[in-house]
PDB file of N, CA and C in Angstrom:
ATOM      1  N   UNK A   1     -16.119  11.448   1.475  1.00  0.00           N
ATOM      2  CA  UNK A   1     -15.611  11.007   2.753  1.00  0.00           C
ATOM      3  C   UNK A   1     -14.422  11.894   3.136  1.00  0.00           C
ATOM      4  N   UNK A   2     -14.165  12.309   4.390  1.00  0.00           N
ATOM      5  CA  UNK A   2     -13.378  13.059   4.807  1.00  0.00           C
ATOM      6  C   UNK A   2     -11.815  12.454   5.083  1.00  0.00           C
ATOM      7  N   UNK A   3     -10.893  12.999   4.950  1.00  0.00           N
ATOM      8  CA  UNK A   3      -9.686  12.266   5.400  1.00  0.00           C
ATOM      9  C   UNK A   3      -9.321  11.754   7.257  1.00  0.00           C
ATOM     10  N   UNK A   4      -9.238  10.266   7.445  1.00  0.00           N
ATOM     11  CA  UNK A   4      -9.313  10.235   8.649  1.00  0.00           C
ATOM     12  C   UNK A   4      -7.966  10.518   9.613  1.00  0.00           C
ATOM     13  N   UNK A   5      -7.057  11.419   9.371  1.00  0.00           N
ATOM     14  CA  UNK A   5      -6.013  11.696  10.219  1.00  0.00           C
ATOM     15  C   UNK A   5      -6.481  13.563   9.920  1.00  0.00           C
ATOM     16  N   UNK A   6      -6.865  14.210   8.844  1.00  0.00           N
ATOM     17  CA  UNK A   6      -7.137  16.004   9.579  1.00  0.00           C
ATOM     18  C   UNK A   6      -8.450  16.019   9.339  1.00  0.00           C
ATOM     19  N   UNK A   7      -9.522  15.279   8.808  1.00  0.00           N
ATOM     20  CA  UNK A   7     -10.898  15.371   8.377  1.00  0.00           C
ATOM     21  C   UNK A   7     -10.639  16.414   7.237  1.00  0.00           C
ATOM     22  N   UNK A   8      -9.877  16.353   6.521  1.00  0.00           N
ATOM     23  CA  UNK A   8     -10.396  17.636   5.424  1.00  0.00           C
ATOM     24  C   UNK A   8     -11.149  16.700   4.156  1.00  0.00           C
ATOM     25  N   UNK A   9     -11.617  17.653   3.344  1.00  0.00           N
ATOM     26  CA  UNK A   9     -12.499  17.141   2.434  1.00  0.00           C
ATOM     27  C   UNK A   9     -11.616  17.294   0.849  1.00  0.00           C
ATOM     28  N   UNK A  10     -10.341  17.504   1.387  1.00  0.00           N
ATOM     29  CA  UNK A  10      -9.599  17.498  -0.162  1.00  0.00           C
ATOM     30  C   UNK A  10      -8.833  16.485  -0.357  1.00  0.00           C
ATOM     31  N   UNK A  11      -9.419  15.479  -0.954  1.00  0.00           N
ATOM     32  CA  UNK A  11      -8.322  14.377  -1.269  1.00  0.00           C
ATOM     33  C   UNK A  11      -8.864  14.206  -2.340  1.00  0.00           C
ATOM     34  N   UNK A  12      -7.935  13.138  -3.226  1.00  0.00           N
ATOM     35  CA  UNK A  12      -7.880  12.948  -4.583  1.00  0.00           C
ATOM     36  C   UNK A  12      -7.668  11.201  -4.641  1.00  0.00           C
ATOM     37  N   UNK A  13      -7.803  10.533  -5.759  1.00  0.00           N
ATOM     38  CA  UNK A  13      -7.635   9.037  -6.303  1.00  0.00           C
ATOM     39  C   UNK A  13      -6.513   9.175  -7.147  1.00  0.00           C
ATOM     40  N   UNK A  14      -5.499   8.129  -6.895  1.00  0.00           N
ATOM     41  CA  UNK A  14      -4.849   7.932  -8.092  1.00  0.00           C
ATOM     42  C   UNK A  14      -4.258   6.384  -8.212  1.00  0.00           C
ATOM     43  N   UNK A  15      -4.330   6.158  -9.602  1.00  0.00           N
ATOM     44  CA  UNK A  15      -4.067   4.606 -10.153  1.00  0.00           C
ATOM     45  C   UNK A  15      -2.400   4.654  -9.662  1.00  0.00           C
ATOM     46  N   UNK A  16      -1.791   2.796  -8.656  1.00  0.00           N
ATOM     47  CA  UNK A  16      -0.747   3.338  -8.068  1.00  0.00           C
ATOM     48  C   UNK A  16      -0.086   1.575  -8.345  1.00  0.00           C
ATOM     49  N   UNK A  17       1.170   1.796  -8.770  1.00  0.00           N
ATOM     50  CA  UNK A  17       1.610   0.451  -8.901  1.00  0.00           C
ATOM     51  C   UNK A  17       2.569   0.675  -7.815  1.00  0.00           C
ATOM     52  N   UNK A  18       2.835  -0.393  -6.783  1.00  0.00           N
ATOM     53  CA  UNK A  18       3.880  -0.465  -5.711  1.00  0.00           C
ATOM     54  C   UNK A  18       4.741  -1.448  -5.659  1.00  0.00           C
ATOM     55  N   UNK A  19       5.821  -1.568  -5.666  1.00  0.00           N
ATOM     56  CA  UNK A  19       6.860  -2.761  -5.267  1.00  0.00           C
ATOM     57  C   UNK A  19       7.058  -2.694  -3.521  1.00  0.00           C
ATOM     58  N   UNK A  20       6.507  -4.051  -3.077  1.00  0.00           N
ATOM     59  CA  UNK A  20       6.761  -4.139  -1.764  1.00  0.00           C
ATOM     60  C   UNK A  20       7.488  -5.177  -1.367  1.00  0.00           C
ATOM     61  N   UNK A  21       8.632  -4.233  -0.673  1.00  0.00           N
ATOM     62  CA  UNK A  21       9.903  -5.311  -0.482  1.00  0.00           C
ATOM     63  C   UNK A  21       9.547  -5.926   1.369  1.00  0.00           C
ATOM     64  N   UNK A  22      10.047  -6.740   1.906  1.00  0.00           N
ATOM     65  CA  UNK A  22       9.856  -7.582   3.208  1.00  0.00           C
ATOM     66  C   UNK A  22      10.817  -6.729   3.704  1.00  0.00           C
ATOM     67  N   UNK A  23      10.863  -6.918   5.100  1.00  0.00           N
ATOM     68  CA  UNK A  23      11.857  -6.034   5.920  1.00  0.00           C
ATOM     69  C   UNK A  23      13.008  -7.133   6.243  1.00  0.00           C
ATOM     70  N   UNK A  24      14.293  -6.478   6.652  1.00  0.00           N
ATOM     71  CA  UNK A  24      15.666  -7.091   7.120  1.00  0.00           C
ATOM     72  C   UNK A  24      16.305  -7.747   5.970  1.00  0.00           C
ATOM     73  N   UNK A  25      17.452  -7.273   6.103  1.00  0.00           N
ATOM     74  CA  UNK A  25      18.414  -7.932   5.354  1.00  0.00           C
ATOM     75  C   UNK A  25      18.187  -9.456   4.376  1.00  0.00           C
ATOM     76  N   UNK A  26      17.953  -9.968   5.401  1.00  0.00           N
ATOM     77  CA  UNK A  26      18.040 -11.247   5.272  1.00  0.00           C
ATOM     78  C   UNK A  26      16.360 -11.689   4.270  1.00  0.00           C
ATOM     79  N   UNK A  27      15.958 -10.586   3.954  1.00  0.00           N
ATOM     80  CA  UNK A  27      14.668 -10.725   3.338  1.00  0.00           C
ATOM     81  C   UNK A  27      15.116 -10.157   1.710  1.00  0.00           C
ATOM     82  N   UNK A  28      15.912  -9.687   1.831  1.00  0.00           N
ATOM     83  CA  UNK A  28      16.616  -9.271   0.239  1.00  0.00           C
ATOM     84  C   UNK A  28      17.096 -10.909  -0.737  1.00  0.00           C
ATOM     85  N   UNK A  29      16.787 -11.782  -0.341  1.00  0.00           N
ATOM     86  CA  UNK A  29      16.662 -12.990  -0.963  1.00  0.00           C
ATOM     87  C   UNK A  29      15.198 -13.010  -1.608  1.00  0.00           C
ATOM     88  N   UNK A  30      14.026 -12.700  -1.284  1.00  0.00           N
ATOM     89  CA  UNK A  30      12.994 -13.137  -1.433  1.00  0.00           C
ATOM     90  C   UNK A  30      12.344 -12.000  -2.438  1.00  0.00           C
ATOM     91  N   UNK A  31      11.503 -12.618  -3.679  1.00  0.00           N
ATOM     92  CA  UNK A  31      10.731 -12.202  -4.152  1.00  0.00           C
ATOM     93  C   UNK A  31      10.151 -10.978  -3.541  1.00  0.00           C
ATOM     94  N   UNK A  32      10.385  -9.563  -4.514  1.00  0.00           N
ATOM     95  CA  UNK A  32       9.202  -8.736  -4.264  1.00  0.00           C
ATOM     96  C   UNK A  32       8.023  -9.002  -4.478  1.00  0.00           C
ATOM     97  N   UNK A  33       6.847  -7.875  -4.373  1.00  0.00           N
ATOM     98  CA  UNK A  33       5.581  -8.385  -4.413  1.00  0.00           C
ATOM     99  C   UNK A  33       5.013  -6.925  -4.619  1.00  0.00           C
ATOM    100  N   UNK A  34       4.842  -7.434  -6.349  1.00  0.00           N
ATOM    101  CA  UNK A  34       4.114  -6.068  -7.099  1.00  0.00           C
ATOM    102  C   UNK A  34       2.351  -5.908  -6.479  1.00  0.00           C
ATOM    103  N   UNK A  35       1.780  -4.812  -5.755  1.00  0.00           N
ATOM    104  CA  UNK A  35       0.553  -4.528  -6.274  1.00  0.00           C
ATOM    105  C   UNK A  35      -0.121  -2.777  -7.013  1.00  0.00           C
ATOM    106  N   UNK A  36      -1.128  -3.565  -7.468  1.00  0.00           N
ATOM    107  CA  UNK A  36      -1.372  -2.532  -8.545  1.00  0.00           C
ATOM    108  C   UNK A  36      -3.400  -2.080  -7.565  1.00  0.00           C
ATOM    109  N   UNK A  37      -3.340  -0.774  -7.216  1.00  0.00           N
ATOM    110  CA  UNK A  37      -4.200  -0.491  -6.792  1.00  0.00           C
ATOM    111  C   UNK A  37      -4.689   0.947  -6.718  1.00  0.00           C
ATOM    112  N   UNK A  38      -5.605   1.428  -6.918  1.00  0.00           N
ATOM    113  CA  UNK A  38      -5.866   2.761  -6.358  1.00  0.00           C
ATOM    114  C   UNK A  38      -6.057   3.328  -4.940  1.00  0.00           C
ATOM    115  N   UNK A  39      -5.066   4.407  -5.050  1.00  0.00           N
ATOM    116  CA  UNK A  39      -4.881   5.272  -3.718  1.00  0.00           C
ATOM    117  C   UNK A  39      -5.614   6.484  -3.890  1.00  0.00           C
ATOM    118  N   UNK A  40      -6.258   6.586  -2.272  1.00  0.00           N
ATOM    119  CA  UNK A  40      -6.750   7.805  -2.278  1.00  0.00           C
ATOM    120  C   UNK A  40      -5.964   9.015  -1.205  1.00  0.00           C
ATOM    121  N   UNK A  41      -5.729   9.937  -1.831  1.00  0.00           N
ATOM    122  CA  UNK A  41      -4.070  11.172  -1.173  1.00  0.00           C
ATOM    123  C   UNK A  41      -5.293  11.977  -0.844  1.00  0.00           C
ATOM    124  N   UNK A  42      -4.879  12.282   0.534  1.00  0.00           N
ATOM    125  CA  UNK A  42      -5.492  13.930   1.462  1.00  0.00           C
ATOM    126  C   UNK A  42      -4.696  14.882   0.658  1.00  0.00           C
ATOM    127  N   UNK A  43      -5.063  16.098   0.220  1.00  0.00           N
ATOM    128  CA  UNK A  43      -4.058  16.694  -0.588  1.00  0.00           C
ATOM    129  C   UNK A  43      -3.475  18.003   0.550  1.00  0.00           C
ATOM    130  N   UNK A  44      -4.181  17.977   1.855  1.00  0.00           N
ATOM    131  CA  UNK A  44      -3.351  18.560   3.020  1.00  0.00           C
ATOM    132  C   UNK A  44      -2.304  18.237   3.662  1.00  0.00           C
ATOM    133  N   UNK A  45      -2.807  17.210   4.226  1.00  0.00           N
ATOM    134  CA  UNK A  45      -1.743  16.485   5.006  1.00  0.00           C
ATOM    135  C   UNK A  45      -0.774  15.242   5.029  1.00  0.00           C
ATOM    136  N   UNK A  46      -1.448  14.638   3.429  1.00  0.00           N
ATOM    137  CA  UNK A  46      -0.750  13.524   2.820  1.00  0.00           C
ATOM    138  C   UNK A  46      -0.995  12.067   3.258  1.00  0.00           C
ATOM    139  N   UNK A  47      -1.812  12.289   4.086  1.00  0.00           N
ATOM    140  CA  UNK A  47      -2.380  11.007   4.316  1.00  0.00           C
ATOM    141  C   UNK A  47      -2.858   9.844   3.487  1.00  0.00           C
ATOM    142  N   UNK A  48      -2.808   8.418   3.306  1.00  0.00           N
ATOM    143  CA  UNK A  48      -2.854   7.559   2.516  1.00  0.00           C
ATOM    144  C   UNK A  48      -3.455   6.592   2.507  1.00  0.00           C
ATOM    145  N   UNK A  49      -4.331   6.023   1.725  1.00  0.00           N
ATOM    146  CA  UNK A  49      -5.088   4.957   1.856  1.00  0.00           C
ATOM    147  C   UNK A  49      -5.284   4.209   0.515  1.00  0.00           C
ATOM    148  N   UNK A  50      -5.281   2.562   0.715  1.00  0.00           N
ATOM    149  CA  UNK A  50      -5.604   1.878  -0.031  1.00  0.00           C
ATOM    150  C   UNK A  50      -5.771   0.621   0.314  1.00  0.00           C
ATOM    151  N   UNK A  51      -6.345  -0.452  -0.644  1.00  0.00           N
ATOM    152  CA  UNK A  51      -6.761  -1.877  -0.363  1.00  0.00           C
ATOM    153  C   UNK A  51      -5.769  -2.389  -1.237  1.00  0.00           C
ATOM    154  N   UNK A  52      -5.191  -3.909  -0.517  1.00  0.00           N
ATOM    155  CA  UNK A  52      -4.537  -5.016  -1.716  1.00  0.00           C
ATOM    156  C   UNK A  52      -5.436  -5.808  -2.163  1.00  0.00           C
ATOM    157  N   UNK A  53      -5.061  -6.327  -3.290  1.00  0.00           N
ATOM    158  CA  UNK A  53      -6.328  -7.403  -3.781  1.00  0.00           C
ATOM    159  C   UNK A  53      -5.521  -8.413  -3.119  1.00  0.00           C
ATOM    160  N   UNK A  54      -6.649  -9.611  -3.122  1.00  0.00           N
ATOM    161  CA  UNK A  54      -6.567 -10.754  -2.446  1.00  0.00           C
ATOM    162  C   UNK A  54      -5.141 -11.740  -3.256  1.00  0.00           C
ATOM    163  N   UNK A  55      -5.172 -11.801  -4.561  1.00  0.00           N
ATOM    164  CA  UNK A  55      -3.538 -12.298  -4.951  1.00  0.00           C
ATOM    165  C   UNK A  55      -2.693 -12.026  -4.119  1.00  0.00           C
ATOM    166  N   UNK A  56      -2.008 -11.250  -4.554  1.00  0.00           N
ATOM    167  CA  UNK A  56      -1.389 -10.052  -3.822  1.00  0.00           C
ATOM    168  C   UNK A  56      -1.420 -10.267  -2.165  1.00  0.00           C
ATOM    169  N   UNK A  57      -2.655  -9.546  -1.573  1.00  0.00           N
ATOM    170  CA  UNK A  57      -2.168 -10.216  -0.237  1.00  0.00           C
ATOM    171  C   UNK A  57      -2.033 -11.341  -0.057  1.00  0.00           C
ATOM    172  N   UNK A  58      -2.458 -12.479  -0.448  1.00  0.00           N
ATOM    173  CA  UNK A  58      -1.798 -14.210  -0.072  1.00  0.00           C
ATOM    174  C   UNK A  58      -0.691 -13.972  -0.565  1.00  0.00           C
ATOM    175  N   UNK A  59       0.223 -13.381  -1.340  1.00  0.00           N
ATOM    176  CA  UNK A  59       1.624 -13.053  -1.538  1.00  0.00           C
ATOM    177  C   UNK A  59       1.819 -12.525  -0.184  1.00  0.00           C
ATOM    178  N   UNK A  60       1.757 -11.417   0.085  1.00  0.00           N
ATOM    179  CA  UNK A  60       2.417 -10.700   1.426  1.00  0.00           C
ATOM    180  C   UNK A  60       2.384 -11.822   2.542  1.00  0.00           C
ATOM    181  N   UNK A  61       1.371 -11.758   3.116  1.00  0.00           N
ATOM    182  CA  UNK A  61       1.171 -13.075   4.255  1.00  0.00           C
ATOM    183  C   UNK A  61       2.163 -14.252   3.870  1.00  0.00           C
ATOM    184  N   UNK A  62       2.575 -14.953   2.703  1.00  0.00           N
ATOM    185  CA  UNK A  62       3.233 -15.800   2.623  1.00  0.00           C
ATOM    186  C   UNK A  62       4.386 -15.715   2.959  1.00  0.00           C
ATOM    187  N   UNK A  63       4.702 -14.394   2.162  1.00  0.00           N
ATOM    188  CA  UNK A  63       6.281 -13.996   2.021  1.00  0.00           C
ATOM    189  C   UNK A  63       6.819 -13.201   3.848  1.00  0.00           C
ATOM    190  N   UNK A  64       5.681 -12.895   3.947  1.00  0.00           N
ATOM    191  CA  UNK A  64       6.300 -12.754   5.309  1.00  0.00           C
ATOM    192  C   UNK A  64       5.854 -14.158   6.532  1.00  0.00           C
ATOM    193  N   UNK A  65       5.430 -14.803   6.214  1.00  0.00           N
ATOM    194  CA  UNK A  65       5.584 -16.069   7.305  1.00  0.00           C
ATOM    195  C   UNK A  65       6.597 -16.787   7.099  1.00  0.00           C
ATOM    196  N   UNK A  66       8.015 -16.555   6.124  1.00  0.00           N
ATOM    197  CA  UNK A  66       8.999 -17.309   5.734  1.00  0.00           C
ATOM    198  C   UNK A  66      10.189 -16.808   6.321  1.00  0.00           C
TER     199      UNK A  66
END
């Protein structure tokens, strides 16, 4: 599959653990929210892609409806 922001055909997979913090100040009270997923990198233009698992996103959605 081609990369969808330059179409090039050089991208790569890599195993990616992320800490995702909520935005504003006032969100530095609240639980981060580790996910662990594979990313796939355009190795041109750096473009980025990946899926959360479903844990994980019912974390995000929560933590940000608060």
């Amino acid at each position: 599959m081609s990369c969808k922001s330059c179409r090039s055909d050089n991208q790569s997979k890599f195993s990616v653990e992320m800490n995702v913090h909520f935005p504003g100040y006032e969100a530095l009270e609240r639980p981060t929210v580790w996910v662990f997923s594979d990313v796939v990198i355009c190795l041109n233009c750096g473009f980025a892609e990946f899926s959360v698992a479903k844990p994980e996103l019912h974390a995000l959605a929560k933590g940000a409806a608060t």
